[in-house]
C-alpha atoms as a PDB file:
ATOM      1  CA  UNK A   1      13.190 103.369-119.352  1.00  0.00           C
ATOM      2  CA  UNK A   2      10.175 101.635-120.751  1.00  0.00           C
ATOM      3  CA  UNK A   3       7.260 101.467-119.521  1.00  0.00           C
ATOM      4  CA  UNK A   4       6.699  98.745-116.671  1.00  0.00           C
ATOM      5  CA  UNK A   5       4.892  95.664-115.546  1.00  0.00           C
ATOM      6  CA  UNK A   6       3.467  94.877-112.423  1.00  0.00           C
ATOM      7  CA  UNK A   7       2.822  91.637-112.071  1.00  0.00           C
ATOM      8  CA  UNK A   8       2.616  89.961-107.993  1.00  0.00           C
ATOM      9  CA  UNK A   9       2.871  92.484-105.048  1.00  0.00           C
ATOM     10  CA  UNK A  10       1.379  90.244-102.596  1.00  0.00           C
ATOM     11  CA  UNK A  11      -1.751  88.283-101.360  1.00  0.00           C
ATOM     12  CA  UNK A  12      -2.414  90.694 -98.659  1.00  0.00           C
ATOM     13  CA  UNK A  13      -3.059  94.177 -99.464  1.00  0.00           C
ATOM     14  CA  UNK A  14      -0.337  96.489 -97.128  1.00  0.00           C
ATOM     15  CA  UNK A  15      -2.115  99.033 -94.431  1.00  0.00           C
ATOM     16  CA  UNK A  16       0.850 101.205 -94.463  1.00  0.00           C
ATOM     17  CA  UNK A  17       2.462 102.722 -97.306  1.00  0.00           C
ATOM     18  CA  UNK A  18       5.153 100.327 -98.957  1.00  0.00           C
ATOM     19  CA  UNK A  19       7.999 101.642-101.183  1.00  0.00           C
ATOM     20  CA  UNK A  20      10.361  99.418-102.851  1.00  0.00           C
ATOM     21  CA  UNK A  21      13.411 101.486-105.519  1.00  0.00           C
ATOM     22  CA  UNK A  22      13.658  99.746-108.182  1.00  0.00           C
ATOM     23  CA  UNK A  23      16.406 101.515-109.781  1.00  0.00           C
ATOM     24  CA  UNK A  24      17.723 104.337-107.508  1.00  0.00           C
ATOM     25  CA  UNK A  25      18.706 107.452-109.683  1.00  0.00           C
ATOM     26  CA  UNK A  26      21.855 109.761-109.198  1.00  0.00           C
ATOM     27  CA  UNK A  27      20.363 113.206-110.061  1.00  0.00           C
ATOM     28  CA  UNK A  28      18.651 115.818-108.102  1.00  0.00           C
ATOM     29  CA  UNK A  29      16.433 114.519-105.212  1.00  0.00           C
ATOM     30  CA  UNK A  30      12.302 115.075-104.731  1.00  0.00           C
ATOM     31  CA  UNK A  31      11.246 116.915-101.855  1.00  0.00           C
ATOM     32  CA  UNK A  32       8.231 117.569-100.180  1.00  0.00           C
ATOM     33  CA  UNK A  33       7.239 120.822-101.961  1.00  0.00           C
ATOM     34  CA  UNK A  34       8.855 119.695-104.968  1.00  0.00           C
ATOM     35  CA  UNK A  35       7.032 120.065-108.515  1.00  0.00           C
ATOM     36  CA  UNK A  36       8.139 116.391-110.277  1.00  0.00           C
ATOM     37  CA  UNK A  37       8.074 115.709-113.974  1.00  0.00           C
ATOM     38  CA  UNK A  38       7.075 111.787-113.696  1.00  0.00           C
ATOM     39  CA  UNK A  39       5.973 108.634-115.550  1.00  0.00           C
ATOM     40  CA  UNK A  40       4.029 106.169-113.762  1.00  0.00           C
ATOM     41  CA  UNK A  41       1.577 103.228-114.094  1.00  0.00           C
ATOM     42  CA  UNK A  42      -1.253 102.270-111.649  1.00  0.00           C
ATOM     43  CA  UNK A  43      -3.019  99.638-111.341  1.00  0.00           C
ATOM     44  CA  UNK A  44      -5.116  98.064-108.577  1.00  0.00           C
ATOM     45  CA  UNK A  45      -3.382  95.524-105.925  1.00  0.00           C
ATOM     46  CA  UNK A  46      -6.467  92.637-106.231  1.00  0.00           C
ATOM     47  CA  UNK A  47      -6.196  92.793-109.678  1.00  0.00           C
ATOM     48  CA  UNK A  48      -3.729  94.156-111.370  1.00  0.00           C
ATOM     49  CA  UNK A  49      -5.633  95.936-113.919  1.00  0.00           C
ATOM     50  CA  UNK A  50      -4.483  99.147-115.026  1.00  0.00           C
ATOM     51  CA  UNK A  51      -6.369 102.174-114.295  1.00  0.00           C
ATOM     52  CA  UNK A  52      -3.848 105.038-115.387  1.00  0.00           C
ATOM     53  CA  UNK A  53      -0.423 105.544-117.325  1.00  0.00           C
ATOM     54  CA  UNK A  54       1.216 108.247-118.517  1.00  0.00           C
ATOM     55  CA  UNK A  55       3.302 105.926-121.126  1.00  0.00           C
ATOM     56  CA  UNK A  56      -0.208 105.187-122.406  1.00  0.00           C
ATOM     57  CA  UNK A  57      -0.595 108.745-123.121  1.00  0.00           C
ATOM     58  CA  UNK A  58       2.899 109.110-124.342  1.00  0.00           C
ATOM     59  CA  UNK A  59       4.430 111.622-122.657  1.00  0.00           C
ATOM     60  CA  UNK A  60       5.560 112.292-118.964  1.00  0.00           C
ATOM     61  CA  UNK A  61       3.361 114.303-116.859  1.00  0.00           C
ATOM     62  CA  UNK A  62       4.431 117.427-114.270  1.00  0.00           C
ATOM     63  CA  UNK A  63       2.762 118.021-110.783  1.00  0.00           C
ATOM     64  CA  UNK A  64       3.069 119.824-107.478  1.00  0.00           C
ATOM     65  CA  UNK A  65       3.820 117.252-104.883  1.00  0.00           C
ATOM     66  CA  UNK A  66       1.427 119.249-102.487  1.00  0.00           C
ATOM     67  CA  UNK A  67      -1.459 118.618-105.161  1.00  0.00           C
ATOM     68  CA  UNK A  68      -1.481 114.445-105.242  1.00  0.00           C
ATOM     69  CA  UNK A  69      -2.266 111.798-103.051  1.00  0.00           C
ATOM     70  CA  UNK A  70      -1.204 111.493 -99.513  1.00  0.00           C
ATOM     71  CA  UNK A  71       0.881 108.155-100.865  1.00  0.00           C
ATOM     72  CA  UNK A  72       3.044 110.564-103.417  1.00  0.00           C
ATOM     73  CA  UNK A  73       3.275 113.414-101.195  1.00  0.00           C
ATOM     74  CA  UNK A  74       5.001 110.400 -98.735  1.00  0.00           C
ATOM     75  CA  UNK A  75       6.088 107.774-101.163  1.00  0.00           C
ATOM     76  CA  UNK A  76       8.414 110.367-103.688  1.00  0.00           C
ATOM     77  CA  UNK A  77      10.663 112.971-101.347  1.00  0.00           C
ATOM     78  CA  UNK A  78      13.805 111.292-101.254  1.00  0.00           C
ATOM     79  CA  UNK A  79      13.522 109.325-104.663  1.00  0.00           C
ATOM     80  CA  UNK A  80      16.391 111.272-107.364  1.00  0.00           C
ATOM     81  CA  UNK A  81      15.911 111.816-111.324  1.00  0.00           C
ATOM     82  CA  UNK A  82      16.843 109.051-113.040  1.00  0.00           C
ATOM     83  CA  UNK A  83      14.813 106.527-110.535  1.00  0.00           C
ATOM     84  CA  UNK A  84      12.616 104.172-110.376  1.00  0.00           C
ATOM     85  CA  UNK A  85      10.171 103.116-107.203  1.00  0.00           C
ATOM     86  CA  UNK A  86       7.380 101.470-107.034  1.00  0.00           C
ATOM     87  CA  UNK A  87       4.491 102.538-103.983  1.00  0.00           C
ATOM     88  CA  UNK A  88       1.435 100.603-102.810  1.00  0.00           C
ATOM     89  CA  UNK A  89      -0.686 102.851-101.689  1.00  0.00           C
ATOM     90  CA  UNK A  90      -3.798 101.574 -99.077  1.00  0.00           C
ATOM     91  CA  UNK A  91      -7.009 103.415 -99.427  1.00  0.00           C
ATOM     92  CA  UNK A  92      -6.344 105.938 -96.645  1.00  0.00           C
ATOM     93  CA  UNK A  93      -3.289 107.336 -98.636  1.00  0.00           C
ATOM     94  CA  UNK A  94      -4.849 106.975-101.798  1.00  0.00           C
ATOM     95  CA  UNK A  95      -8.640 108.061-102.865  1.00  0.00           C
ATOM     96  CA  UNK A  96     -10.063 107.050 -99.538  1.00  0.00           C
ATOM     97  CA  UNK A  97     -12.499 104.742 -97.936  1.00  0.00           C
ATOM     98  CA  UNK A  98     -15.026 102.720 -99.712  1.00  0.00           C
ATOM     99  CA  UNK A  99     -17.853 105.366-100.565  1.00  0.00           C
ATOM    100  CA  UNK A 100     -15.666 108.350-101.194  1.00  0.00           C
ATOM    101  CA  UNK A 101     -17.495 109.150-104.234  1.00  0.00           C
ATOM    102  CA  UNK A 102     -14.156 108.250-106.179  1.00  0.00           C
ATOM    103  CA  UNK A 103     -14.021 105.614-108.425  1.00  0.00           C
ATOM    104  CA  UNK A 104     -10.769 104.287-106.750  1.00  0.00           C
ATOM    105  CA  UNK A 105     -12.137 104.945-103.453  1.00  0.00           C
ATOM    106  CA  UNK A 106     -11.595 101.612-100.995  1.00  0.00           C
ATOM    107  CA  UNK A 107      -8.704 100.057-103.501  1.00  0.00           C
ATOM    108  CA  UNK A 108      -5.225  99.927-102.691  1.00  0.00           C
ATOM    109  CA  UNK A 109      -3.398 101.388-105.300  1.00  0.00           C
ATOM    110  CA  UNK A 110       0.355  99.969-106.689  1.00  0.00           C
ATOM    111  CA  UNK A 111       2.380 102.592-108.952  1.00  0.00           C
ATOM    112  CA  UNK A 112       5.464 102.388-110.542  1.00  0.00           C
ATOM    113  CA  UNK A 113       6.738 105.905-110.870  1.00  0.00           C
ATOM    114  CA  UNK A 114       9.831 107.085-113.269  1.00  0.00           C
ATOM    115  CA  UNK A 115      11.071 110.524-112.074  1.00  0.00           C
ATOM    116  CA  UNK A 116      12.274 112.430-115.064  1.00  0.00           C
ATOM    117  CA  UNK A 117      12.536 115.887-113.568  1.00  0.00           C
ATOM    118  CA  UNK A 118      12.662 118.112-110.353  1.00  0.00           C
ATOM    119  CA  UNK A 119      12.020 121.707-109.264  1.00  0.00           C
END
């Protein structure tokens, strides 16, 4: 798949996690202690300006579920290889409130994550 667009997710940013499936994939499914092999794009829900993309980089990147955000460690179990899905993340299952010495901290976050691989 290419690499994606986000354009409108709403005028009011969600306070739960949201995930929509884009395209639902028929290989092996994520779990929670899963190690994915993923592409993804974030940007920020106000404005839509792209903080972080592994298709920018050019090449997929692999991580322990256990290791991310709280909004990937509940946003990807259940999503299969081959998949699309799309999470907006608020601040609590993200980087945190406003202050948290992250640069992302108080921003809800929107990804759009391709899972490649599982193990």
């Amino acid at each position: 798949m290419d690499k994606p667009e986000i354009e409108y997710v709403g005028d009011v940013a969600p306070t739960e996690l949201v995930i929509t499936d884009i395209v639902v994939g028929d290989g092996a499914e994520a779990q929670p202690g899963s190690v994915v092999d993923v592409h993804y794009l974030g940007v920020e829900f106000e404005s839509l300006e792209e903080f972080d993309s592994s298709w920018s980089r050019g090449q997929s990147v692999e991580f322990p579920l256990n290791r991310l955000i709280a909004g990937w460690q509940e946003g990807i179990p259940g999503m299969k290889v081959g998949g699309r899905r799309q999470l907006v993340c608020p601040p609590e299952l993200a980087y945190g409130p406003a202050g948290g010495g992250h640069r992302l901290s108080g921003k809800t976050l929107v990804f759009v994550i391709d899972l490649i691989g599982v193990s």
